[in-house]
C-alpha atoms as a PDB file:
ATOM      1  CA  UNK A   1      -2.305 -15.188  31.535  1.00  0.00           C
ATOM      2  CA  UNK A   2      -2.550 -11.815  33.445  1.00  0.00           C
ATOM      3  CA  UNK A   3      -3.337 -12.204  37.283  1.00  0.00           C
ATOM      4  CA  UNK A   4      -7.303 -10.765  38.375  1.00  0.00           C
ATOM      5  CA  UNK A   5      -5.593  -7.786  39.679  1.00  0.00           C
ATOM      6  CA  UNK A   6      -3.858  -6.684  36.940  1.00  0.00           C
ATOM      7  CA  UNK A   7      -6.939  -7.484  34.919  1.00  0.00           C
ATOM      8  CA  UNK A   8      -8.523  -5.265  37.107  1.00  0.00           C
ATOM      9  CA  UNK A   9      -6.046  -2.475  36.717  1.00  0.00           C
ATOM     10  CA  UNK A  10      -6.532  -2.657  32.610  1.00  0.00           C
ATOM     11  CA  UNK A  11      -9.829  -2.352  32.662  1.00  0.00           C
ATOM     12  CA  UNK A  12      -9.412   0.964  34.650  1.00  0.00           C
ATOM     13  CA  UNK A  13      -7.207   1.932  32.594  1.00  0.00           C
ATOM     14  CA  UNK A  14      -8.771   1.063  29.714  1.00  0.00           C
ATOM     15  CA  UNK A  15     -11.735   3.446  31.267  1.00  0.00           C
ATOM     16  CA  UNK A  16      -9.806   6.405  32.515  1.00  0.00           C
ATOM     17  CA  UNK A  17      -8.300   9.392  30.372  1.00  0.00           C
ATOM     18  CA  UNK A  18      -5.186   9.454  31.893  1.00  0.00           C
ATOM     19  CA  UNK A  19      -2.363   7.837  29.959  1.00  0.00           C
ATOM     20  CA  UNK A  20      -0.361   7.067  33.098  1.00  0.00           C
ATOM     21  CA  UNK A  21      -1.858   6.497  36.889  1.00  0.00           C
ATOM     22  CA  UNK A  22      -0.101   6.097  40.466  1.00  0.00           C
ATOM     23  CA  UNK A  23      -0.887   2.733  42.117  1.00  0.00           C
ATOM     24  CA  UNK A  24      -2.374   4.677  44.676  1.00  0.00           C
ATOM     25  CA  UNK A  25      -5.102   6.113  42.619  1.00  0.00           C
ATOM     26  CA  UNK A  26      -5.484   2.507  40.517  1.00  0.00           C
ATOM     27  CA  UNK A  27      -6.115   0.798  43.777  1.00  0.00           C
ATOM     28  CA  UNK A  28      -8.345   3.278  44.440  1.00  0.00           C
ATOM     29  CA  UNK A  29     -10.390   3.268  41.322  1.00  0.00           C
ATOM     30  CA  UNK A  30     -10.442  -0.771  41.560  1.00  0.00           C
ATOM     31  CA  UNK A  31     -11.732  -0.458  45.290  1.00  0.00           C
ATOM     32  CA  UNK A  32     -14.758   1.759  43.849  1.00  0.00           C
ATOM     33  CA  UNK A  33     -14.955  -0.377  41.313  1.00  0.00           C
ATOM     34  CA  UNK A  34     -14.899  -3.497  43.187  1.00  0.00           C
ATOM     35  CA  UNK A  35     -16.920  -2.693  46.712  1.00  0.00           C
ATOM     36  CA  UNK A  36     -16.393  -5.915  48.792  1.00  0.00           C
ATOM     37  CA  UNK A  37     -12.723  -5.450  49.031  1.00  0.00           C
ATOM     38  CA  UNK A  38     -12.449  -5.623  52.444  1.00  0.00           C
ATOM     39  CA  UNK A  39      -8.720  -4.834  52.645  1.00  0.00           C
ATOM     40  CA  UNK A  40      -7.388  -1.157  53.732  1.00  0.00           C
ATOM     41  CA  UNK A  41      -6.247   1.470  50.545  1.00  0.00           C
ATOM     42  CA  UNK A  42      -2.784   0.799  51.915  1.00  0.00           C
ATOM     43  CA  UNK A  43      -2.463  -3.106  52.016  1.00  0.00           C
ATOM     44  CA  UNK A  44      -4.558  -3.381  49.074  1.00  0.00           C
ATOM     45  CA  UNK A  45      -1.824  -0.321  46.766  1.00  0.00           C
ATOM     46  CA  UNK A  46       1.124  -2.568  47.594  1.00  0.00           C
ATOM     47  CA  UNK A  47      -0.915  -5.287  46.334  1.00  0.00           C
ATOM     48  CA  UNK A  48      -1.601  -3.759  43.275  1.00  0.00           C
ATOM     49  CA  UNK A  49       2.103  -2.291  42.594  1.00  0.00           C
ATOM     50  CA  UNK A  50       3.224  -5.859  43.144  1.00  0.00           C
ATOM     51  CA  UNK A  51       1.043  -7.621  41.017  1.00  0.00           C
ATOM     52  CA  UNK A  52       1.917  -4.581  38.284  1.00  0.00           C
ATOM     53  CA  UNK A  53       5.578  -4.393  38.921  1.00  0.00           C
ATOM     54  CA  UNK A  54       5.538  -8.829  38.083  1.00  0.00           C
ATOM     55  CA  UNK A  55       3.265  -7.911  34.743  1.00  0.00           C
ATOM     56  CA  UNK A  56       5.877  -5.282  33.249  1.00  0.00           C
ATOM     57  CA  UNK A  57       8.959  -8.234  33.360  1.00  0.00           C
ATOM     58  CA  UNK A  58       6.688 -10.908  31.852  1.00  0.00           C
ATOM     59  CA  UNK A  59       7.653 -12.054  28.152  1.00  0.00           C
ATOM     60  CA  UNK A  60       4.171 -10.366  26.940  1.00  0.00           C
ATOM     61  CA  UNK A  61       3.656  -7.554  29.752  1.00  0.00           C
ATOM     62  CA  UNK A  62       0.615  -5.431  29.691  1.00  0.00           C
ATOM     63  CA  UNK A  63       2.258  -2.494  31.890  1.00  0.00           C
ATOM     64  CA  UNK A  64       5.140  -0.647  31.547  1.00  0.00           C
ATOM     65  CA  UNK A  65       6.492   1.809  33.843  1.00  0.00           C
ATOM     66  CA  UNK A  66       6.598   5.482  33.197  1.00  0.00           C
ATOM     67  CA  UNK A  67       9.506   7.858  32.243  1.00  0.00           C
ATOM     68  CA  UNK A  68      10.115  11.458  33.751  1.00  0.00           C
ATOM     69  CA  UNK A  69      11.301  13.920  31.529  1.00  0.00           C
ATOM     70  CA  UNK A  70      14.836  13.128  32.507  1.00  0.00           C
ATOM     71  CA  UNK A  71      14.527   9.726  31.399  1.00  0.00           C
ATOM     72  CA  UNK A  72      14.451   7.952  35.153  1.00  0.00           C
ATOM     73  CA  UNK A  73      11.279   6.351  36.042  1.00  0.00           C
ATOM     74  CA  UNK A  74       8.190   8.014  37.720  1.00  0.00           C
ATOM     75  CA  UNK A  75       7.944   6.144  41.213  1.00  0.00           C
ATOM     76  CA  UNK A  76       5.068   3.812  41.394  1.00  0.00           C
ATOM     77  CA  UNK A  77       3.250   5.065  37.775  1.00  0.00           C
ATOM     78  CA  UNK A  78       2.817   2.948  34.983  1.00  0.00           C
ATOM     79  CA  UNK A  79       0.558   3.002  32.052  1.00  0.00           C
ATOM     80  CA  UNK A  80      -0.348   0.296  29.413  1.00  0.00           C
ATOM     81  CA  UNK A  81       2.415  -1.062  27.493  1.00  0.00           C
ATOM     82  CA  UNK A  82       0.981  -0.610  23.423  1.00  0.00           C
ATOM     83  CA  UNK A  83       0.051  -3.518  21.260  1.00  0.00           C
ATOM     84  CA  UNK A  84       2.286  -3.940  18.811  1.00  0.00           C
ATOM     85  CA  UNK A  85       0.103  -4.820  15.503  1.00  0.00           C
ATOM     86  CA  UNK A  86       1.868  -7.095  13.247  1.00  0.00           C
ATOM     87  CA  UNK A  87       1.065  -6.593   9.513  1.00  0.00           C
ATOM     88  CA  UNK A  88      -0.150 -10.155   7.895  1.00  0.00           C
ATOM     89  CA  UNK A  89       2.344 -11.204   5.671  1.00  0.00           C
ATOM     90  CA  UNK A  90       1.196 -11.963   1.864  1.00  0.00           C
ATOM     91  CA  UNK A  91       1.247 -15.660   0.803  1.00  0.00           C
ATOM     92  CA  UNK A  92       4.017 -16.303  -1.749  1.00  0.00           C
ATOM     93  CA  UNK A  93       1.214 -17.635  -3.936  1.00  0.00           C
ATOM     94  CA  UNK A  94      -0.317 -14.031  -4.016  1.00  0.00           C
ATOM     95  CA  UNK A  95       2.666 -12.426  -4.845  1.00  0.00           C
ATOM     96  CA  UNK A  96       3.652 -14.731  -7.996  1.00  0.00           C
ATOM     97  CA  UNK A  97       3.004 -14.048 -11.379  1.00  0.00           C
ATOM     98  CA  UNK A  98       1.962 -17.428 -12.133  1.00  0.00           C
ATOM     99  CA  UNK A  99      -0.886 -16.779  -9.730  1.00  0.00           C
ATOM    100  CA  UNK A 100      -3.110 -15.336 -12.469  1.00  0.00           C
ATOM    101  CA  UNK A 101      -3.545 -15.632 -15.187  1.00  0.00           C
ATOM    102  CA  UNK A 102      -2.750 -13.041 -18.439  1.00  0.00           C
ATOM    103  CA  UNK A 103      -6.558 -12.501 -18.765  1.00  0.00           C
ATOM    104  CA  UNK A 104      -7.202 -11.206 -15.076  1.00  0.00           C
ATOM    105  CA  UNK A 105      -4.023  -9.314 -15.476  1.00  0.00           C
ATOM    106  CA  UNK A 106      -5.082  -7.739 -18.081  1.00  0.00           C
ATOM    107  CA  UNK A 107      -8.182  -6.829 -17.062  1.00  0.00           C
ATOM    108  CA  UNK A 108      -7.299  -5.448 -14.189  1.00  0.00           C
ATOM    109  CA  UNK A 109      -4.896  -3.007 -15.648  1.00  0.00           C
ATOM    110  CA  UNK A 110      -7.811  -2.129 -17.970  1.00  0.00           C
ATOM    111  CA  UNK A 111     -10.282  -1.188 -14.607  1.00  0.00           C
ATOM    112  CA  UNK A 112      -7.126   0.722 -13.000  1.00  0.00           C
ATOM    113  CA  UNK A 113      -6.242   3.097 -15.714  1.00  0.00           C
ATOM    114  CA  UNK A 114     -10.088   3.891 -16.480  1.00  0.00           C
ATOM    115  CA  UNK A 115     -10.258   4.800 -12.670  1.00  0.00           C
ATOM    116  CA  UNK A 116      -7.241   6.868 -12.647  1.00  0.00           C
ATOM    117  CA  UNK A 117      -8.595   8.631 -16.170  1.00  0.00           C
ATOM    118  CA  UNK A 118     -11.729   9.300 -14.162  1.00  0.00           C
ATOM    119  CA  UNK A 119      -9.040  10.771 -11.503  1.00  0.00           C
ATOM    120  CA  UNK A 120      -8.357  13.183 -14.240  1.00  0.00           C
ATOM    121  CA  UNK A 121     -11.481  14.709 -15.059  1.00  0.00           C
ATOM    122  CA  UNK A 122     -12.122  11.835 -17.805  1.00  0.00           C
ATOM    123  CA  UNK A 123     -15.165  10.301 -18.590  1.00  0.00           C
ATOM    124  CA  UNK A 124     -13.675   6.450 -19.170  1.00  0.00           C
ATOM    125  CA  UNK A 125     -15.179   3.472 -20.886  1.00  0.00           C
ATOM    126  CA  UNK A 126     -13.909  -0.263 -21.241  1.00  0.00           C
ATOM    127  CA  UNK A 127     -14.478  -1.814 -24.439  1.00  0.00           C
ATOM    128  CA  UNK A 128     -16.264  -5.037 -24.222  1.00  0.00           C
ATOM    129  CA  UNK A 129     -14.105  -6.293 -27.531  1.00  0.00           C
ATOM    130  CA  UNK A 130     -10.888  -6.299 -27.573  1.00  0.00           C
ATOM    131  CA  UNK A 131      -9.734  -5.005 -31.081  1.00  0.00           C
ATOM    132  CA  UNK A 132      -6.692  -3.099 -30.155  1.00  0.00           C
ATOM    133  CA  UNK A 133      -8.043  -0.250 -28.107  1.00  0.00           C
ATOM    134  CA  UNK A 134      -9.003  -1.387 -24.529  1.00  0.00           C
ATOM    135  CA  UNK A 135     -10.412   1.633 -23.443  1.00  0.00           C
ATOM    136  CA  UNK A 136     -12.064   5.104 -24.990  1.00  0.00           C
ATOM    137  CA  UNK A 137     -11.969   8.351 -22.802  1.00  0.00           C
ATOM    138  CA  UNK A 138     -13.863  11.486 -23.198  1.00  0.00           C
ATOM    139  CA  UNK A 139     -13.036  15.419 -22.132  1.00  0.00           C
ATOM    140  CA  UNK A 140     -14.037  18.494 -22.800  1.00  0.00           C
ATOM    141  CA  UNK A 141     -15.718  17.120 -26.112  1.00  0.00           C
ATOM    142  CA  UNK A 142     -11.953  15.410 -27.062  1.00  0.00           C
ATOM    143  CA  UNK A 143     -11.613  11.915 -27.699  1.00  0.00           C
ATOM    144  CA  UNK A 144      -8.740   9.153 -26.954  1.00  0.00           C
ATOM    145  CA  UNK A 145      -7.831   5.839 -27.526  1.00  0.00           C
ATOM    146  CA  UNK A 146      -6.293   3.682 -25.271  1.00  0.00           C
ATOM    147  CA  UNK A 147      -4.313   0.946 -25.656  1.00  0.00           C
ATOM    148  CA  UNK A 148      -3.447  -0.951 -21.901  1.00  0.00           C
ATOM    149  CA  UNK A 149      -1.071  -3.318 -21.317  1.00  0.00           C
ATOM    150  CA  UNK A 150      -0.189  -4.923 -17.513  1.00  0.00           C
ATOM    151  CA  UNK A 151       2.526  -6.270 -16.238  1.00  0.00           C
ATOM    152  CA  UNK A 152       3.697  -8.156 -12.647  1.00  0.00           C
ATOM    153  CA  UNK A 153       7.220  -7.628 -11.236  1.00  0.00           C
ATOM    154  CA  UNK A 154       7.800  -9.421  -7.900  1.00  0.00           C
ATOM    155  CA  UNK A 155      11.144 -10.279  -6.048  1.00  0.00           C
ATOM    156  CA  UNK A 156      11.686  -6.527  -6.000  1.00  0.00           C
ATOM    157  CA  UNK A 157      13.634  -6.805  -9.517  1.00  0.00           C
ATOM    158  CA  UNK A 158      11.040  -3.816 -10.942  1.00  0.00           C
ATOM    159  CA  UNK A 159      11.593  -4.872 -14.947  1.00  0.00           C
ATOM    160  CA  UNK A 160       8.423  -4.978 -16.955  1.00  0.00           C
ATOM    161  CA  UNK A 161       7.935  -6.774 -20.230  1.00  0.00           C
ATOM    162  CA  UNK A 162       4.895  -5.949 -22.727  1.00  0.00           C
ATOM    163  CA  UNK A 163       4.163  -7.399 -25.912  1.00  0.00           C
ATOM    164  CA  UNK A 164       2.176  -5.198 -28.511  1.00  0.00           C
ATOM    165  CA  UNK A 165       0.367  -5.616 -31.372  1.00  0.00           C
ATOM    166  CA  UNK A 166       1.376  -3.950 -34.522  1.00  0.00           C
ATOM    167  CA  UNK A 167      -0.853  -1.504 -36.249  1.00  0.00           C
ATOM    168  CA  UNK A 168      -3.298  -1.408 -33.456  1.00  0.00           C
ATOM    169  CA  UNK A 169      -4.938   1.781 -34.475  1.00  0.00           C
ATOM    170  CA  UNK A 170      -6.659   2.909 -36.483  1.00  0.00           C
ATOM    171  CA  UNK A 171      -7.173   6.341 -39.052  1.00  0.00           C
ATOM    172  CA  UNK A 172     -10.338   7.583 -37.034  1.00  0.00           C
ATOM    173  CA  UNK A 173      -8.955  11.394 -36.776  1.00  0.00           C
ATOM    174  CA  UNK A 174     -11.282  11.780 -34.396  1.00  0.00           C
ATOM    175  CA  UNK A 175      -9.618   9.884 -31.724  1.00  0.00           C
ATOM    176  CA  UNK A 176      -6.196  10.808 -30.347  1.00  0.00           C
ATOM    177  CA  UNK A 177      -4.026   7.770 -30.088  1.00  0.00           C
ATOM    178  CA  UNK A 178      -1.894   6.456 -26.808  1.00  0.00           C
ATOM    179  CA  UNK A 179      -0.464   3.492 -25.183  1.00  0.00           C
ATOM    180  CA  UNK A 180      -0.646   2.680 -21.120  1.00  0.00           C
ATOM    181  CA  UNK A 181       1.773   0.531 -19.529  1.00  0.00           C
ATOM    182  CA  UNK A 182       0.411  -0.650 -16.250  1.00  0.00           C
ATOM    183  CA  UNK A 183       3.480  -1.658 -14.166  1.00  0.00           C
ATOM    184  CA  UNK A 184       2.441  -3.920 -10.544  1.00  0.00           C
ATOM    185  CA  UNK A 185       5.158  -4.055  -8.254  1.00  0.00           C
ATOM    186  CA  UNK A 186       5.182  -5.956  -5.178  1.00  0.00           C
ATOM    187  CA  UNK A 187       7.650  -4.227  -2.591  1.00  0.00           C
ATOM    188  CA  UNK A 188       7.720  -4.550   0.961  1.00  0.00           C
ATOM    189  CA  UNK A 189       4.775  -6.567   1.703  1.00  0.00           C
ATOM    190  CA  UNK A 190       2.794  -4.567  -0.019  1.00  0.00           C
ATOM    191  CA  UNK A 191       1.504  -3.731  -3.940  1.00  0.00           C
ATOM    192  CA  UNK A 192       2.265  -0.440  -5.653  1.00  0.00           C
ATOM    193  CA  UNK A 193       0.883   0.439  -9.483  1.00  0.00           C
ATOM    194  CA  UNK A 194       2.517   2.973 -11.502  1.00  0.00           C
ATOM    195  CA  UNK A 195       1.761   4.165 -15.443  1.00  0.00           C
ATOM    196  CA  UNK A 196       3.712   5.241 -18.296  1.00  0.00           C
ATOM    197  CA  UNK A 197       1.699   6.936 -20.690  1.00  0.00           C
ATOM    198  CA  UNK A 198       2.635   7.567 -24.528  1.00  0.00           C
ATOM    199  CA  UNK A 199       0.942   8.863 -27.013  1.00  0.00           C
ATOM    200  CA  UNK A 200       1.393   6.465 -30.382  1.00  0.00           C
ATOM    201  CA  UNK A 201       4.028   8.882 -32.076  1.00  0.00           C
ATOM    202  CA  UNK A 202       6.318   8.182 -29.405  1.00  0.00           C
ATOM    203  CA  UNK A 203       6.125   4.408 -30.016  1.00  0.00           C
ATOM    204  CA  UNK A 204       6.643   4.998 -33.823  1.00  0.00           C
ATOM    205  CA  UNK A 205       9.440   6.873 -32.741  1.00  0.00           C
ATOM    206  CA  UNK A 206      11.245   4.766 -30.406  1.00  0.00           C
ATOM    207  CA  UNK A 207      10.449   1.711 -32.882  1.00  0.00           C
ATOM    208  CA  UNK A 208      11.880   3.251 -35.528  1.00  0.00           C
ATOM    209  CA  UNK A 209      14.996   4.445 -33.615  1.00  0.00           C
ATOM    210  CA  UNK A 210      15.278   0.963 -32.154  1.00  0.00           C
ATOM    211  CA  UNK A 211      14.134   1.391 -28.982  1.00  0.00           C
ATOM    212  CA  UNK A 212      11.698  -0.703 -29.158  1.00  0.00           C
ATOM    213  CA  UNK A 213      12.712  -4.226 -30.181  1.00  0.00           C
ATOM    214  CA  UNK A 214      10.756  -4.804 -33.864  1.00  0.00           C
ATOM    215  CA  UNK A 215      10.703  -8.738 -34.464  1.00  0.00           C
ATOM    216  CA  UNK A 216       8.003 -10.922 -35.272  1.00  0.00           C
ATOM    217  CA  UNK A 217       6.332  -9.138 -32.518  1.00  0.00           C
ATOM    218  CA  UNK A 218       7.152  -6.068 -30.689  1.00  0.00           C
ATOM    219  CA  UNK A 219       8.312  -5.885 -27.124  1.00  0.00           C
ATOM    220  CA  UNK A 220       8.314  -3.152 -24.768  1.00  0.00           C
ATOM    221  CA  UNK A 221      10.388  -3.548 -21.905  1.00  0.00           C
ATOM    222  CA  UNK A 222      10.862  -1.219 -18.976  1.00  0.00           C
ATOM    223  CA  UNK A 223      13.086  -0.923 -16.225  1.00  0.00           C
ATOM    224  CA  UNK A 224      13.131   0.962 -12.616  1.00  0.00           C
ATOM    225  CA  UNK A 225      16.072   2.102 -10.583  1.00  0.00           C
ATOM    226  CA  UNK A 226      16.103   4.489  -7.939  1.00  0.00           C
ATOM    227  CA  UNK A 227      13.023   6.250  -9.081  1.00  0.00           C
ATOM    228  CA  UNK A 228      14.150   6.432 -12.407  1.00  0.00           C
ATOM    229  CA  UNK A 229      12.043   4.387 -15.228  1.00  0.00           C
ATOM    230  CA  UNK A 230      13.928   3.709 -18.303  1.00  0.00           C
ATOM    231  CA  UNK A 231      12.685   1.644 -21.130  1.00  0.00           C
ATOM    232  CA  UNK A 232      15.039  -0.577 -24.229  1.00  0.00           C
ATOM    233  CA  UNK A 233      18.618  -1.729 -23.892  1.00  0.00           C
ATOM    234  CA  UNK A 234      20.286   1.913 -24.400  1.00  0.00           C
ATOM    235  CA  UNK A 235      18.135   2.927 -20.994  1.00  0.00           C
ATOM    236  CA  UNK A 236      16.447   5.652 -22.558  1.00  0.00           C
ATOM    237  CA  UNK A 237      15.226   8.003 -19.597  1.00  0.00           C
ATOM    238  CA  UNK A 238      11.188   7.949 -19.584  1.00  0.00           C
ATOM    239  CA  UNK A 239      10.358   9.082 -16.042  1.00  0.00           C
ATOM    240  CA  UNK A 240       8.464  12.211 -17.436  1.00  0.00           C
ATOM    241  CA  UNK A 241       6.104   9.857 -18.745  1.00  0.00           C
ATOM    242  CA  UNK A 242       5.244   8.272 -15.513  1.00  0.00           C
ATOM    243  CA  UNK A 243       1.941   8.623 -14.056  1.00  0.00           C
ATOM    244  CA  UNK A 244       1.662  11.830 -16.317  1.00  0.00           C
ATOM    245  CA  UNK A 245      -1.667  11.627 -16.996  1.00  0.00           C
ATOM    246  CA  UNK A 246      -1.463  15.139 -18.312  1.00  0.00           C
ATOM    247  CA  UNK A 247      -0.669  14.003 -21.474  1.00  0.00           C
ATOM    248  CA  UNK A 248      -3.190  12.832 -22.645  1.00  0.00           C
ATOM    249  CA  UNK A 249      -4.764  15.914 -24.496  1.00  0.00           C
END
């Protein structure tokens, strides 16, 4: 714990505008401050410096002395040595995948990409049933289709994996039809979301071509490396779908 003095000294400090002060003009301000001192400005300055001058080579100083511009210290000024603000660090638990469940993930992803349509200029609704299409968005008297599916990627290994339904659309002409892959990574203590949006030709395509791995079920799966998304086992480059909420039109 900090000695009264240097207490003292922070809190005038702590009031003045000054970034740096002589000990001179902190005893000062703490004699003002502080009436019944009944020692001399002299006595009671080398008091002060030497109470200061003991703070700055504690393990957890509150002063530090000051620098000229040539790098050598400024003679009997100090200022206030910052606080250094340490970021929480995320539980593990918070950061798994097994943490929540498919439903919230899911969910979420729905809430994220009918706030980013809204982003856009889109007016964005969440269907209540889930029949395929998660979410409908309006614009400029157009209407789209939307199916979203989310996925977690922790450990910094950025791969995705998304199931889909087949046939998921339908033949409203109406409605333009795309597909929204939600992608969560959690990267240096802290969560990032990114999108890749496609409208449903380009899955037909990349189904048909192979891309897209056409089992019992289908499975989309996604991969990031230095920036670049690619998605399938021949790495086919889809970064100019990413976050290109342009494309929907």
């Amino acid at each position: 714990m900090a000695s009264p003095l240097v207490e003292l000294a922070k809190t005038i400090f702590e009031k003045a505008d000054e970034k740096a002060l002589h000990v001179h003009d902190i005893a000062a301000r703490i004699m003002a401050l502080q009436p019944n001192i009944s020692s001399d400005h002299e006595t009671f300055s080398k008091k002060v410096a030497s109470a200061i001058n003991q703070n700055t080579k504690t393990k957890e100083p509150i002063f530090k002395t000051v620098k000229g511009d040539r790098g050598q210290n400024r003679k009997g000024y100090y200022t206030l040595k910052p606080v250094r603000q340490n970021l929480p660090k995320i539980s593990e638990s918070l950061t798994s995948i097994d943490a929540l469940s498919q439903n919230y993930i899911g969910k979420a992803g729905e809430y994220a990409v009918a706030s980013e349509l809204m982003f856009w200029g889109f007016n964005a609704t969440i269907l209540p049933i889930d029949e395929g299409m998660d979410v409908i968005a309006a614009k400029n008297n157009n209407y789209y289709h939307l199916q979203v599916k989310s996925s977690l990627s922790t450990k910094n290994t950025n791969d995705f994996s998304f199931p889909l339904k087949k046939h998921v659309f339908g033949n409203n002409s109406t409605f333009k039809d795309f597909y929204v892959f939600v992608m969560r990574t959690f990267e240096r203590n802290k969560w990032t979301t990114n999108y890749a949006i496609f409208p449903s030709h380009e899955i037909d395509k990349m189904i048909f071509d192979g891309t897209i791995t056409d089992r019992d079920k289908l499975s989309v799966k996604i991969t990031c490396e230095k920036d670049r998304y690619f998605i399938g086992k021949q790495k086919n480059d889809i970064t100019w779908y990413i976050n290109n909420f342009s494309l929907i039109r």
